[in-house]
C-alpha atoms as a PDB file:
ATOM      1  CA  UNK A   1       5.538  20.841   2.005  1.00  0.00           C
ATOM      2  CA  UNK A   2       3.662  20.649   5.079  1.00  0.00           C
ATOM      3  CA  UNK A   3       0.928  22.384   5.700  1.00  0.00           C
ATOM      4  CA  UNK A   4      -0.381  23.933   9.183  1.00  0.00           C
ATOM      5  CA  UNK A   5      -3.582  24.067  11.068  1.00  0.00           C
ATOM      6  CA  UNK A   6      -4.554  27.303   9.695  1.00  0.00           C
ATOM      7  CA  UNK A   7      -4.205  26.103   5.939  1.00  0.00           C
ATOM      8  CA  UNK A   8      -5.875  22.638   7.013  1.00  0.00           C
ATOM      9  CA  UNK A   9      -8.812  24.909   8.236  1.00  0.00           C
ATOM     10  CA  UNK A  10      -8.975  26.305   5.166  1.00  0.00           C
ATOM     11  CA  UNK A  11      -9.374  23.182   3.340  1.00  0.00           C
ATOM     12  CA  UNK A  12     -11.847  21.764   5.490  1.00  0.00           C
ATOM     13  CA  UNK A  13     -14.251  24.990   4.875  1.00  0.00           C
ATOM     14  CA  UNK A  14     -13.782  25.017   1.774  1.00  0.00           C
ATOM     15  CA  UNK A  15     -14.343  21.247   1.042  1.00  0.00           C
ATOM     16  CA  UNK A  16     -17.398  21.933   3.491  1.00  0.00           C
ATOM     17  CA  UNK A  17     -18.718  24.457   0.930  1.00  0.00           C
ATOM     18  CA  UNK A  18     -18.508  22.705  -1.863  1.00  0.00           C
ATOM     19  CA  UNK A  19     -18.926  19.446  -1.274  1.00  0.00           C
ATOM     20  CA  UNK A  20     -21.070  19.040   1.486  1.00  0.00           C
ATOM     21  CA  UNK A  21     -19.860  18.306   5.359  1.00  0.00           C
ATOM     22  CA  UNK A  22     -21.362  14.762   4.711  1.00  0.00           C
ATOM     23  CA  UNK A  23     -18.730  13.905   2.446  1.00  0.00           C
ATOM     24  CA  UNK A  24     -15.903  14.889   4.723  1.00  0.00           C
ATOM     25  CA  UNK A  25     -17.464  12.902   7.435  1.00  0.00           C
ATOM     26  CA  UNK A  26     -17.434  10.111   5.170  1.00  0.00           C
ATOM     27  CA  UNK A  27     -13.652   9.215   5.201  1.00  0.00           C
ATOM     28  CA  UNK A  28     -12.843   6.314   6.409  1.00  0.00           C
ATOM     29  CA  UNK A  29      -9.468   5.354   7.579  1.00  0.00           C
ATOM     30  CA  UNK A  30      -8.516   1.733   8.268  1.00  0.00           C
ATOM     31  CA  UNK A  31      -5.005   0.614  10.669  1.00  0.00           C
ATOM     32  CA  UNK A  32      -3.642  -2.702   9.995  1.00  0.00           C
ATOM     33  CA  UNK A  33      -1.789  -3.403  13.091  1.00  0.00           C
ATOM     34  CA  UNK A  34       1.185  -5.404  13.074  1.00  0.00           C
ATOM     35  CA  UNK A  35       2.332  -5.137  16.660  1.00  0.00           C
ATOM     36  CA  UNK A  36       1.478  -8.071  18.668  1.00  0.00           C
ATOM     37  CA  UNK A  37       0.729  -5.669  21.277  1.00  0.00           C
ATOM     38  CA  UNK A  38      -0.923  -2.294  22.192  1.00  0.00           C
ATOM     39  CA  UNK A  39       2.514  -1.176  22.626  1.00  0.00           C
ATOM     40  CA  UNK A  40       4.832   1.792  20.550  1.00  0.00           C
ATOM     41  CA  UNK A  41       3.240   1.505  17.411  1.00  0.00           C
ATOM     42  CA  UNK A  42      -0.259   1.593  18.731  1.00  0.00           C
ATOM     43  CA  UNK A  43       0.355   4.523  20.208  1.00  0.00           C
ATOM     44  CA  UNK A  44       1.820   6.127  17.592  1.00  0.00           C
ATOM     45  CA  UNK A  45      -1.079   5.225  15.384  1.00  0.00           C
ATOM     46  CA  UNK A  46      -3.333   6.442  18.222  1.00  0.00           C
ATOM     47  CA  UNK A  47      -1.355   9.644  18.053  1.00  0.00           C
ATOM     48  CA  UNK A  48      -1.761  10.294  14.417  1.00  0.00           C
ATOM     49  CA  UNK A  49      -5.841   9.606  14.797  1.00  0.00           C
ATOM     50  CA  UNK A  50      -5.811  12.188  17.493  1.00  0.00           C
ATOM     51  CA  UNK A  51      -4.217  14.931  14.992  1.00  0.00           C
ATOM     52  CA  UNK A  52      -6.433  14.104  12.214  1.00  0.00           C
ATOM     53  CA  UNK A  53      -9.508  14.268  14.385  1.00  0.00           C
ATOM     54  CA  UNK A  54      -8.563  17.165  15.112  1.00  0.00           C
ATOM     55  CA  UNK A  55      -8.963  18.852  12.276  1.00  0.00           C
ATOM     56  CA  UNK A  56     -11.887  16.748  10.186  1.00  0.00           C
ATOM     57  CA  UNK A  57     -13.890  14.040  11.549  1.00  0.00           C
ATOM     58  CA  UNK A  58     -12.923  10.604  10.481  1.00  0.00           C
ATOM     59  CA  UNK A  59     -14.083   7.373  10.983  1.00  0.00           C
ATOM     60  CA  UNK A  60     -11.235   5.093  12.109  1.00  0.00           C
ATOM     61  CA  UNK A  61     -10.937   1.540  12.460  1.00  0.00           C
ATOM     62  CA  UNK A  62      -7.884  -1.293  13.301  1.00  0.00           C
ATOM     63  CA  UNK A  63      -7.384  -4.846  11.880  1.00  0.00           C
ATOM     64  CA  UNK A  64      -5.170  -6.349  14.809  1.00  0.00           C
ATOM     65  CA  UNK A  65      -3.436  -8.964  12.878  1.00  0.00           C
ATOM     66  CA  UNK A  66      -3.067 -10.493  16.140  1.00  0.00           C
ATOM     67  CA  UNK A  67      -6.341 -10.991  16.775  1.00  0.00           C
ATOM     68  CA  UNK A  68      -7.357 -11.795  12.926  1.00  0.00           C
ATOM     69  CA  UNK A  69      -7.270 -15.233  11.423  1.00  0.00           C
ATOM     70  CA  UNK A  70      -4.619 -15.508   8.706  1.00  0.00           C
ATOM     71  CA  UNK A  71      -3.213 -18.879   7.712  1.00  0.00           C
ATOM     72  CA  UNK A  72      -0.168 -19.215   6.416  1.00  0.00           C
ATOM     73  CA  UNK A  73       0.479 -19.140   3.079  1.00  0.00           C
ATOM     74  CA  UNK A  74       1.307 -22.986   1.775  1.00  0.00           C
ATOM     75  CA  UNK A  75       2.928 -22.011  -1.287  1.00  0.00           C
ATOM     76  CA  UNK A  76       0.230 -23.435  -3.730  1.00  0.00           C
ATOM     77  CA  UNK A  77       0.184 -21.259  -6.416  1.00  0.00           C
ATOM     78  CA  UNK A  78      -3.837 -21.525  -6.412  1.00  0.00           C
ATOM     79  CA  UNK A  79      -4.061 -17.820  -5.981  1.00  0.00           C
ATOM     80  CA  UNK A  80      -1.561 -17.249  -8.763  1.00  0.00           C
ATOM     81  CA  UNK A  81      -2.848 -18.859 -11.432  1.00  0.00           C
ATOM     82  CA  UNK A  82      -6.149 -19.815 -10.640  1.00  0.00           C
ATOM     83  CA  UNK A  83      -7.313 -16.645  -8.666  1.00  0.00           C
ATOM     84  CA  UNK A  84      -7.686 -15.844  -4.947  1.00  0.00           C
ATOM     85  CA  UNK A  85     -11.441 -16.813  -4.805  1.00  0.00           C
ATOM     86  CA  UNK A  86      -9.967 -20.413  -5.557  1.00  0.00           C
ATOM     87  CA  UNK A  87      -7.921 -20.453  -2.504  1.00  0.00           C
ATOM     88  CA  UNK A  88      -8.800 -23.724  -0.104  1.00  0.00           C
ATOM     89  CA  UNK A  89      -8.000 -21.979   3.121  1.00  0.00           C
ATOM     90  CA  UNK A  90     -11.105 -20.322   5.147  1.00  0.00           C
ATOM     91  CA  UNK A  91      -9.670 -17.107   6.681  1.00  0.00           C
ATOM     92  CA  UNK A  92     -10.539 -13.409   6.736  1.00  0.00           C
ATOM     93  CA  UNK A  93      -8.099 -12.483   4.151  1.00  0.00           C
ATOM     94  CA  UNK A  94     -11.014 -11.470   1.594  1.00  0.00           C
ATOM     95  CA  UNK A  95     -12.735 -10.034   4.755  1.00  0.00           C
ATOM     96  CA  UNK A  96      -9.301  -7.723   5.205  1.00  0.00           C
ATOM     97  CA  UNK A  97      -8.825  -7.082   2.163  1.00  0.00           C
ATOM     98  CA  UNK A  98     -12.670  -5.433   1.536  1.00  0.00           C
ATOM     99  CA  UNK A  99     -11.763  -3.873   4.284  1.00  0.00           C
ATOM    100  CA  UNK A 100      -9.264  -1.865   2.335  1.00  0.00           C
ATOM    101  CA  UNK A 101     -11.307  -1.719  -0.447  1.00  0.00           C
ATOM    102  CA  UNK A 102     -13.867   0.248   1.389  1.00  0.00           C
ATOM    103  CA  UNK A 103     -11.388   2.419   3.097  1.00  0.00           C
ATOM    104  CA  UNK A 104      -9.700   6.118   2.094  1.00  0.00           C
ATOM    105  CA  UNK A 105      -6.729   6.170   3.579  1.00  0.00           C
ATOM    106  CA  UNK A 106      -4.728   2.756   5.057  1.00  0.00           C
ATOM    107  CA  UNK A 107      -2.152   2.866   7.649  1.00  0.00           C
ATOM    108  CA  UNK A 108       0.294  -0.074   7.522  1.00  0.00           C
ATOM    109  CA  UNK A 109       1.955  -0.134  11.099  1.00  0.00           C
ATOM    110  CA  UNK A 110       5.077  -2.650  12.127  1.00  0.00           C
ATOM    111  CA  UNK A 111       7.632  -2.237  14.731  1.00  0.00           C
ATOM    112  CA  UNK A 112      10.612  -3.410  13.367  1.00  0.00           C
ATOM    113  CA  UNK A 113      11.580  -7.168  13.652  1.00  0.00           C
ATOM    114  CA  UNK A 114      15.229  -8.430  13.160  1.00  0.00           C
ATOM    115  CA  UNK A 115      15.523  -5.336  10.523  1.00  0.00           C
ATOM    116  CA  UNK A 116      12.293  -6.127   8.948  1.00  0.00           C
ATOM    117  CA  UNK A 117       8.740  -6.375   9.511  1.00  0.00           C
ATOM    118  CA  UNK A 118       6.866  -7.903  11.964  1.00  0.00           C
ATOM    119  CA  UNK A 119       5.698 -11.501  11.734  1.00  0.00           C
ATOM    120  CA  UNK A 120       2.042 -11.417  11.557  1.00  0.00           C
ATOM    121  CA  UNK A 121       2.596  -7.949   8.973  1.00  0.00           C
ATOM    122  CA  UNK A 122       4.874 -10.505   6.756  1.00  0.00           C
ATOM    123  CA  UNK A 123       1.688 -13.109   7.066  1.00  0.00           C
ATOM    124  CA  UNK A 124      -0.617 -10.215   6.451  1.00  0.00           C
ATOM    125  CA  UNK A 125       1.411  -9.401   2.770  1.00  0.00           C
ATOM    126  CA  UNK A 126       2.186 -13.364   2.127  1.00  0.00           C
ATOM    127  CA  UNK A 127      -1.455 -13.880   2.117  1.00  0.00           C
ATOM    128  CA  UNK A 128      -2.427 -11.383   0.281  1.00  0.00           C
ATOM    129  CA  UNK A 129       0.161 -11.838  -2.364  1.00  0.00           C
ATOM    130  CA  UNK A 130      -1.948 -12.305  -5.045  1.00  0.00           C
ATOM    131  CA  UNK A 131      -2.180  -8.845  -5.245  1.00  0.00           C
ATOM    132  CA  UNK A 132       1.009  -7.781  -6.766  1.00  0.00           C
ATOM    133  CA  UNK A 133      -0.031 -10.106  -9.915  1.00  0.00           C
ATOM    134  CA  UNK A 134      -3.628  -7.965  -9.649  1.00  0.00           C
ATOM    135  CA  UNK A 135      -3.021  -4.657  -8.069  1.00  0.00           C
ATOM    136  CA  UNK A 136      -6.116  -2.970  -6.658  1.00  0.00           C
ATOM    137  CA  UNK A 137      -6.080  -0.200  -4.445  1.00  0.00           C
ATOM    138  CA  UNK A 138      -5.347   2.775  -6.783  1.00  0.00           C
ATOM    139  CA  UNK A 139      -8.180   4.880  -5.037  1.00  0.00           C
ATOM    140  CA  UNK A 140      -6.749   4.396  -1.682  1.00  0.00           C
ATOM    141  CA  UNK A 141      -4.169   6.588   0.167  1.00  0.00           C
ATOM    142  CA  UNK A 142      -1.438   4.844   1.923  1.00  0.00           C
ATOM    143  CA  UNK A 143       0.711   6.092   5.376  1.00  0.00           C
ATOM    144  CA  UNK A 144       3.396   3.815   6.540  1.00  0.00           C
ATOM    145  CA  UNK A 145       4.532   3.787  10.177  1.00  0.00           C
ATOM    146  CA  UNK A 146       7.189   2.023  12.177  1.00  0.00           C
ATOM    147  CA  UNK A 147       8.930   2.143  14.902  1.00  0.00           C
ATOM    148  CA  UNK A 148      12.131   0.653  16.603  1.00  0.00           C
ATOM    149  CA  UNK A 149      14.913   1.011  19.337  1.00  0.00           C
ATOM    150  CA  UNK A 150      17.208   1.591  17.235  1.00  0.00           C
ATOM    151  CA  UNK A 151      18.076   0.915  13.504  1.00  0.00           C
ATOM    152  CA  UNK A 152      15.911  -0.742  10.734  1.00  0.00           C
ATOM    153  CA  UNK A 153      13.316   1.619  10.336  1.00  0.00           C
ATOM    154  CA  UNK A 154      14.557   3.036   7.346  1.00  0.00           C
ATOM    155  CA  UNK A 155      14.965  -0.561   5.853  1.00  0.00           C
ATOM    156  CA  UNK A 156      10.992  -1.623   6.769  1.00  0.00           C
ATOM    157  CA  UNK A 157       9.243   1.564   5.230  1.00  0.00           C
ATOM    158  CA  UNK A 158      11.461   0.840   1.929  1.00  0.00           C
ATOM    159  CA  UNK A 159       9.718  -2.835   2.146  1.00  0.00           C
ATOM    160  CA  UNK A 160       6.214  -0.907   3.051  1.00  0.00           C
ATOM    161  CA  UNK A 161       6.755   1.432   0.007  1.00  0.00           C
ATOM    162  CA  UNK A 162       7.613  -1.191  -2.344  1.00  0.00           C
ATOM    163  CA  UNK A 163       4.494  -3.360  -1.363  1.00  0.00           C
ATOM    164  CA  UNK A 164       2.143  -0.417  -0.949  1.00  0.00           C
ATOM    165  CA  UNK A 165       3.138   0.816  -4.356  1.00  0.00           C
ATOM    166  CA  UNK A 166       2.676  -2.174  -6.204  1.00  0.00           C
ATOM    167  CA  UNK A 167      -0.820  -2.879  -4.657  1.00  0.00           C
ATOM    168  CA  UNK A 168      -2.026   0.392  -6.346  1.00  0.00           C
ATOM    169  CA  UNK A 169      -1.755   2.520  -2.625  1.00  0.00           C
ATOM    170  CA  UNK A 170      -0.961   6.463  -3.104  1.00  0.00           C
ATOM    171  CA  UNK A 171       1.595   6.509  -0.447  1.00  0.00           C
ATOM    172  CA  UNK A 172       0.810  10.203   1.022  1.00  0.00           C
ATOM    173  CA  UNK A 173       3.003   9.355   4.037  1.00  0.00           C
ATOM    174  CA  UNK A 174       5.857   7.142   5.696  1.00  0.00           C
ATOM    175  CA  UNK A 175       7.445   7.874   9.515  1.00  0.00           C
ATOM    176  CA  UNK A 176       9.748   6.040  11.619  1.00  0.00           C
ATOM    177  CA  UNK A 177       9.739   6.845  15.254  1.00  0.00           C
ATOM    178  CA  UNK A 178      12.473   6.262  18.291  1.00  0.00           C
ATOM    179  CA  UNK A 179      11.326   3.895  20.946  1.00  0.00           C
ATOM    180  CA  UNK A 180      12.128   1.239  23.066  1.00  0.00           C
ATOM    181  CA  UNK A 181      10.235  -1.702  25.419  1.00  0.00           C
ATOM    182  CA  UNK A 182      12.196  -2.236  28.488  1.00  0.00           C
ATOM    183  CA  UNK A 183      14.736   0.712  29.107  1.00  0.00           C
ATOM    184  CA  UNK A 184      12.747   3.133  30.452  1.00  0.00           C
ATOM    185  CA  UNK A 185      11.532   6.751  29.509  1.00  0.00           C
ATOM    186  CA  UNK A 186      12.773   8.325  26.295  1.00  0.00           C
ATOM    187  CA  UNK A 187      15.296  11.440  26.362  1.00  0.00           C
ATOM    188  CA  UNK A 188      12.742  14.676  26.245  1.00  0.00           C
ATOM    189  CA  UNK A 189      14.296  16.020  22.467  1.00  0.00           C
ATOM    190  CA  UNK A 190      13.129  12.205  21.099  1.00  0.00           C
ATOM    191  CA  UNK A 191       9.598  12.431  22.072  1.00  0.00           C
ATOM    192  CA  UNK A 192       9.751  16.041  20.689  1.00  0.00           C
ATOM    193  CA  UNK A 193      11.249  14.229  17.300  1.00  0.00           C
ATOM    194  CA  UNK A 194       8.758  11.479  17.665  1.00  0.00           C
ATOM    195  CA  UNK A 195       5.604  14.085  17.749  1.00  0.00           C
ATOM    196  CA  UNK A 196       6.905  16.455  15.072  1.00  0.00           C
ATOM    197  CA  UNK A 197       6.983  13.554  12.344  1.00  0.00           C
ATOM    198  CA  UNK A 198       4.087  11.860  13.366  1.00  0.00           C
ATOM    199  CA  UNK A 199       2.040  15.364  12.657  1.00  0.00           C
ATOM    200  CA  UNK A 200       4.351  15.756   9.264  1.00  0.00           C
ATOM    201  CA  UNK A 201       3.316  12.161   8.585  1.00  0.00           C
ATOM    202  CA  UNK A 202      -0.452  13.196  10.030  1.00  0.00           C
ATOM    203  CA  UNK A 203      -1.035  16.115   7.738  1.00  0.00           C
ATOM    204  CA  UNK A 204       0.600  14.798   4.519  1.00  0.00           C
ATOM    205  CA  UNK A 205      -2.057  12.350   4.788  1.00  0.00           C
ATOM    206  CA  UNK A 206      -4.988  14.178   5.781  1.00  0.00           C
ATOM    207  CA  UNK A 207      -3.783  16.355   2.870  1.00  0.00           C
ATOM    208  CA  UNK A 208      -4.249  13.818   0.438  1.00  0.00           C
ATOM    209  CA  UNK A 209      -7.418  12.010   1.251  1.00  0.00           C
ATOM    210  CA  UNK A 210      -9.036  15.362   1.098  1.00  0.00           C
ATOM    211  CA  UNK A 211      -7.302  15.878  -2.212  1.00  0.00           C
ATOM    212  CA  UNK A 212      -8.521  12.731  -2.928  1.00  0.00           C
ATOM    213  CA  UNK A 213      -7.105  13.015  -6.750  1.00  0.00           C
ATOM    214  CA  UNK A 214      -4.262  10.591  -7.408  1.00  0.00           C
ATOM    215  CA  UNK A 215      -0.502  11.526  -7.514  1.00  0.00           C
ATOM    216  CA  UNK A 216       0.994  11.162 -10.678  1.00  0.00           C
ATOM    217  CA  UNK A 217       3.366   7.789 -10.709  1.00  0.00           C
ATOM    218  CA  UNK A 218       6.898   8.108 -10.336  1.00  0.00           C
ATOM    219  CA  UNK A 219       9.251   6.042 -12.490  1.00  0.00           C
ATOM    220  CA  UNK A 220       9.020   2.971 -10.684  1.00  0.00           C
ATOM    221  CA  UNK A 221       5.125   2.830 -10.570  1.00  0.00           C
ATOM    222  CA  UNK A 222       5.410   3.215 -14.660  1.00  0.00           C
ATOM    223  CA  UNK A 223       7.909   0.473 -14.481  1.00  0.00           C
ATOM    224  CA  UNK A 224       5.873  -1.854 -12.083  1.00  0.00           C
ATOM    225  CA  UNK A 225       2.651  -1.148 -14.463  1.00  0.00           C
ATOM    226  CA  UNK A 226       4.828  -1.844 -17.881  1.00  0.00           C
ATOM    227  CA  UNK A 227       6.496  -5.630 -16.536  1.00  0.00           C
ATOM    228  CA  UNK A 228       3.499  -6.593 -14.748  1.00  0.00           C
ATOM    229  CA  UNK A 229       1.801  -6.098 -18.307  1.00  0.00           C
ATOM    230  CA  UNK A 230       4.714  -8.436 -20.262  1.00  0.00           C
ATOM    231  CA  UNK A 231       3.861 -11.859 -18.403  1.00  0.00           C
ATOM    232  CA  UNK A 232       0.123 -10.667 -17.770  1.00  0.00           C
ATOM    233  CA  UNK A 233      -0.043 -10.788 -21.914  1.00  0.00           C
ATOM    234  CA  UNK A 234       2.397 -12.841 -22.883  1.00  0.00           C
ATOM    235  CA  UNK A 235       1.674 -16.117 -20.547  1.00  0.00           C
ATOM    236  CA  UNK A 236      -1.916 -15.900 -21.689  1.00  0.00           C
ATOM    237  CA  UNK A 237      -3.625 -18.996 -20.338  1.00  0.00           C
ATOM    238  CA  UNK A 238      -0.496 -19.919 -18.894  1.00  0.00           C
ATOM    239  CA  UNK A 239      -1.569 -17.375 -16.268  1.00  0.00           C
ATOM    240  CA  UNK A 240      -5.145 -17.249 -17.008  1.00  0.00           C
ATOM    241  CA  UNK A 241      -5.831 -15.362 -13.640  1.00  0.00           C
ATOM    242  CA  UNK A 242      -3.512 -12.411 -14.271  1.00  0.00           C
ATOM    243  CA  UNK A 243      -4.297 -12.274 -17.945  1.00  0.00           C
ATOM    244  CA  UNK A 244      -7.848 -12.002 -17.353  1.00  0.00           C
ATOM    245  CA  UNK A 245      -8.162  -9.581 -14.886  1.00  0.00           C
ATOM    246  CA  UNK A 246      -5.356  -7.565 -16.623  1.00  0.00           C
ATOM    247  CA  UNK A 247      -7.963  -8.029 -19.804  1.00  0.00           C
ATOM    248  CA  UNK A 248     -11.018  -6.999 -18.230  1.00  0.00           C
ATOM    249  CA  UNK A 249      -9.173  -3.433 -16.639  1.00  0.00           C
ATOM    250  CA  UNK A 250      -8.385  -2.684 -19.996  1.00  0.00           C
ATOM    251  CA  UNK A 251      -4.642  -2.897 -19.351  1.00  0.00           C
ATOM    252  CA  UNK A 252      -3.726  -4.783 -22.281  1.00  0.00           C
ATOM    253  CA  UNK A 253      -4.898  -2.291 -24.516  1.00  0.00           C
ATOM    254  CA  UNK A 254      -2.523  -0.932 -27.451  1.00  0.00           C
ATOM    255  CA  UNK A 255      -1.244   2.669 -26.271  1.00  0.00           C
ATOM    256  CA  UNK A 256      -2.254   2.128 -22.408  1.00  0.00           C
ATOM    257  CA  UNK A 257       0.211   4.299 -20.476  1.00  0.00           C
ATOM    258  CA  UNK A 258      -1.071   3.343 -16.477  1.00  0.00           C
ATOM    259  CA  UNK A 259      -3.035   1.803 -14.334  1.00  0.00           C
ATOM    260  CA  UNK A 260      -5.523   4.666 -14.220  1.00  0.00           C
ATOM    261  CA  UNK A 261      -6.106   7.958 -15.968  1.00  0.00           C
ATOM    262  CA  UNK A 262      -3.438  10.489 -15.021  1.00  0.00           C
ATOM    263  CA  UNK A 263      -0.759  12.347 -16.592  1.00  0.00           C
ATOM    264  CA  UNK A 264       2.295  10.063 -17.114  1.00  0.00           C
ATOM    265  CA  UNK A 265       5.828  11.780 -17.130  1.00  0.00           C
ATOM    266  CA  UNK A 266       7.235  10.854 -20.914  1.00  0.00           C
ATOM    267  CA  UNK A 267      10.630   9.512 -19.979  1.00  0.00           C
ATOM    268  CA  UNK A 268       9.291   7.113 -17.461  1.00  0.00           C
ATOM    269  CA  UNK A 269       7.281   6.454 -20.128  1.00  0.00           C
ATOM    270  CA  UNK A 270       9.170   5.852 -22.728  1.00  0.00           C
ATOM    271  CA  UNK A 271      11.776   3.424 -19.968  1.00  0.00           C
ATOM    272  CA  UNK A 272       8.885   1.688 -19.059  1.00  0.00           C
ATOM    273  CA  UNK A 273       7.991   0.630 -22.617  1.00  0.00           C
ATOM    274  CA  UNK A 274      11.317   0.046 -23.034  1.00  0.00           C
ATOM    275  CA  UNK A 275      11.349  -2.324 -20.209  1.00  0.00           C
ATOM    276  CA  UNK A 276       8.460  -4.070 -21.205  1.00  0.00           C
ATOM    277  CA  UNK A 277       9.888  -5.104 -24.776  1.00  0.00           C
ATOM    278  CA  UNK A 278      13.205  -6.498 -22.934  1.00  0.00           C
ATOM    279  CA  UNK A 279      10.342  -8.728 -20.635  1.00  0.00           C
ATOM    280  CA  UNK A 280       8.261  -9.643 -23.809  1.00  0.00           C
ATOM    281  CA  UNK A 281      11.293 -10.601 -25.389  1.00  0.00           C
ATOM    282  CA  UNK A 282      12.808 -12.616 -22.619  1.00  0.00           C
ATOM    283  CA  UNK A 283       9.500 -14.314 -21.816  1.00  0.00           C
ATOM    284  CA  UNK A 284       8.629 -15.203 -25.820  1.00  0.00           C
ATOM    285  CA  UNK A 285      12.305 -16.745 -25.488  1.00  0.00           C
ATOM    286  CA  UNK A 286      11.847 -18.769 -22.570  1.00  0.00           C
ATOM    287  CA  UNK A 287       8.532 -19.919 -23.934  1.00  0.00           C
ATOM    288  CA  UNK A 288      10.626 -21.185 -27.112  1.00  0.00           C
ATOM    289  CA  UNK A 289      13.229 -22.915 -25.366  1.00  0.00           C
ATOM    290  CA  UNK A 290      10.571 -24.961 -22.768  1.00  0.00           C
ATOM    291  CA  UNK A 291       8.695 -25.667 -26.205  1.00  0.00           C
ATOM    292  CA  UNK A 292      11.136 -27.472 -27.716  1.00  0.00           C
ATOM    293  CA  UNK A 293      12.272 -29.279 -25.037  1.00  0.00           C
ATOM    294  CA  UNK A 294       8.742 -30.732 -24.327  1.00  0.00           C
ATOM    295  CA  UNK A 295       8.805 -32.037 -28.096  1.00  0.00           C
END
């Protein structure tokens, strides 16, 4: 449901009383810009900062991936199984990544590449992989924006959602918007398309960081949670990296049902523990078989 000005109003004033206009004034949302330009998706980012702003303050800041330095991922494994403080290259990846950290809300924005993301967004998630072994943004709200000519827009904020999502991001918001570099203006009833679900997209998100409480998961975040937890406890020091930091969240405990503390829909549940003995049971197998062929 989306709510309107009036109801946003509301919320504001009544956050306001409670909670102090400080705290609203804290929020803090960050942009990582995938365009290798201040082009479409800019804009549209721009666009969605001015209808937030207009409604609470917030402070708002971009990563231009352009602009940042982000080598490219060599395939090492040292961030794997060692851990990403290990990791030989000297970039701002850790610098990015408190970034997030320190952030509300994060806005992943790509135009749409070849039916995918944009290079330096692909380099952004490649070097940051680490973090689908060690997922870490559970207090953060996500919105996911694109934009392309034509087609692939519904294929890159599937790709968005499945990253975001396993990286602990609340994904409040996703919108893919019409536009084009080099044919000139668009038709009238697109920009009118183009505005109406960039202020959906705009107020779902405000919505939730002033909600600020944490959506319950849907069946695929249980089932992410349950077969990261397999290899995280099964491999041991075989993946001493992930099994410690799974370890020291507690997520290994007997009984845990998530990530963090929030109601937990049964039958996703109950399929995600399910899915977890099938991985325990496949890994304990494979662990067998590469035993006894080492002896």
């Amino acid at each position: 449901m989306v709510m309107g000005i009036g109801t946003f109003r509301g919320l504001h004033l009544f956050q306001r009383f409670f909670t102090g206009y400080d705290q609203v004034m804290s929020m803090k949302v960050l942009v990582i810009m995938g365009s290798p330009r201040k082009g479409n998706t800019y804009r549209a980012a721009e666009r969605i900062r001015e209808i937030i702003q207009e409604k609470v303050p917030v402070e708002w800041e971009y990563v231009m991936l352009k602009e940042a330095h982000l080598e490219d991922c060599r395939g090492c494994y040292q961030c794997f199984e060692r851990g990403e403080e290990y990791f030989m290259l000297k970039d701002e990846a850790s610098l990015i990544e408190q970034k997030m950290k320190e952030a509300d809300g994060v806005i992943f924005a790509t135009p749409v590449y070849g039916f995918q993301v944009s290079y330096l967004m692909k380099l952004f998630i490649d070097r940051h992989g680490y973090i689908f072994h060690r997922p870490r943004f559970f207090r953060q709200k996500a919105l996911l924006l694109t934009s392309a000519g034509a087609v692939g827009r519904k294929d890159v904020l599937k790709y968005l959602t499945l990253v975001a999502s396993i990286w602990g991001f609340d994904v409040a918001a996703k919108v893919g918007i019409r536009s084009h570099a080099t044919f000139g203006p668009l038709p009238p009833y697109v920009i009118q398309e183009n505005e109406k679900k960039l202020r959906r997209a705009a107020d779902d998100f405000l919505a939730a960081l002033i909600r600020g409480t944490r959506s319950r998961p849907n069946l695929f975040d249980v089932l992410a949670f349950h077969i990261g937890r397999a290899p995280s406890d099964e491999l041991g020091e075989r993946a001493l990296a992930d099994h410690q930091y799974w370890t020291d969240q507690g997520w290994l405990e007997k009984g845990r049902r998530y990530y963090v503390d929030v109601p937990v829909n049964p039958l996703y549940h109950a399929l995600g523990v399910l899915a977890e003995w099938f991985m325990r049971r496949q890994i304990r197998r494979d662990l067998e078989a590469v035993s006894g062929i080492s002896t």
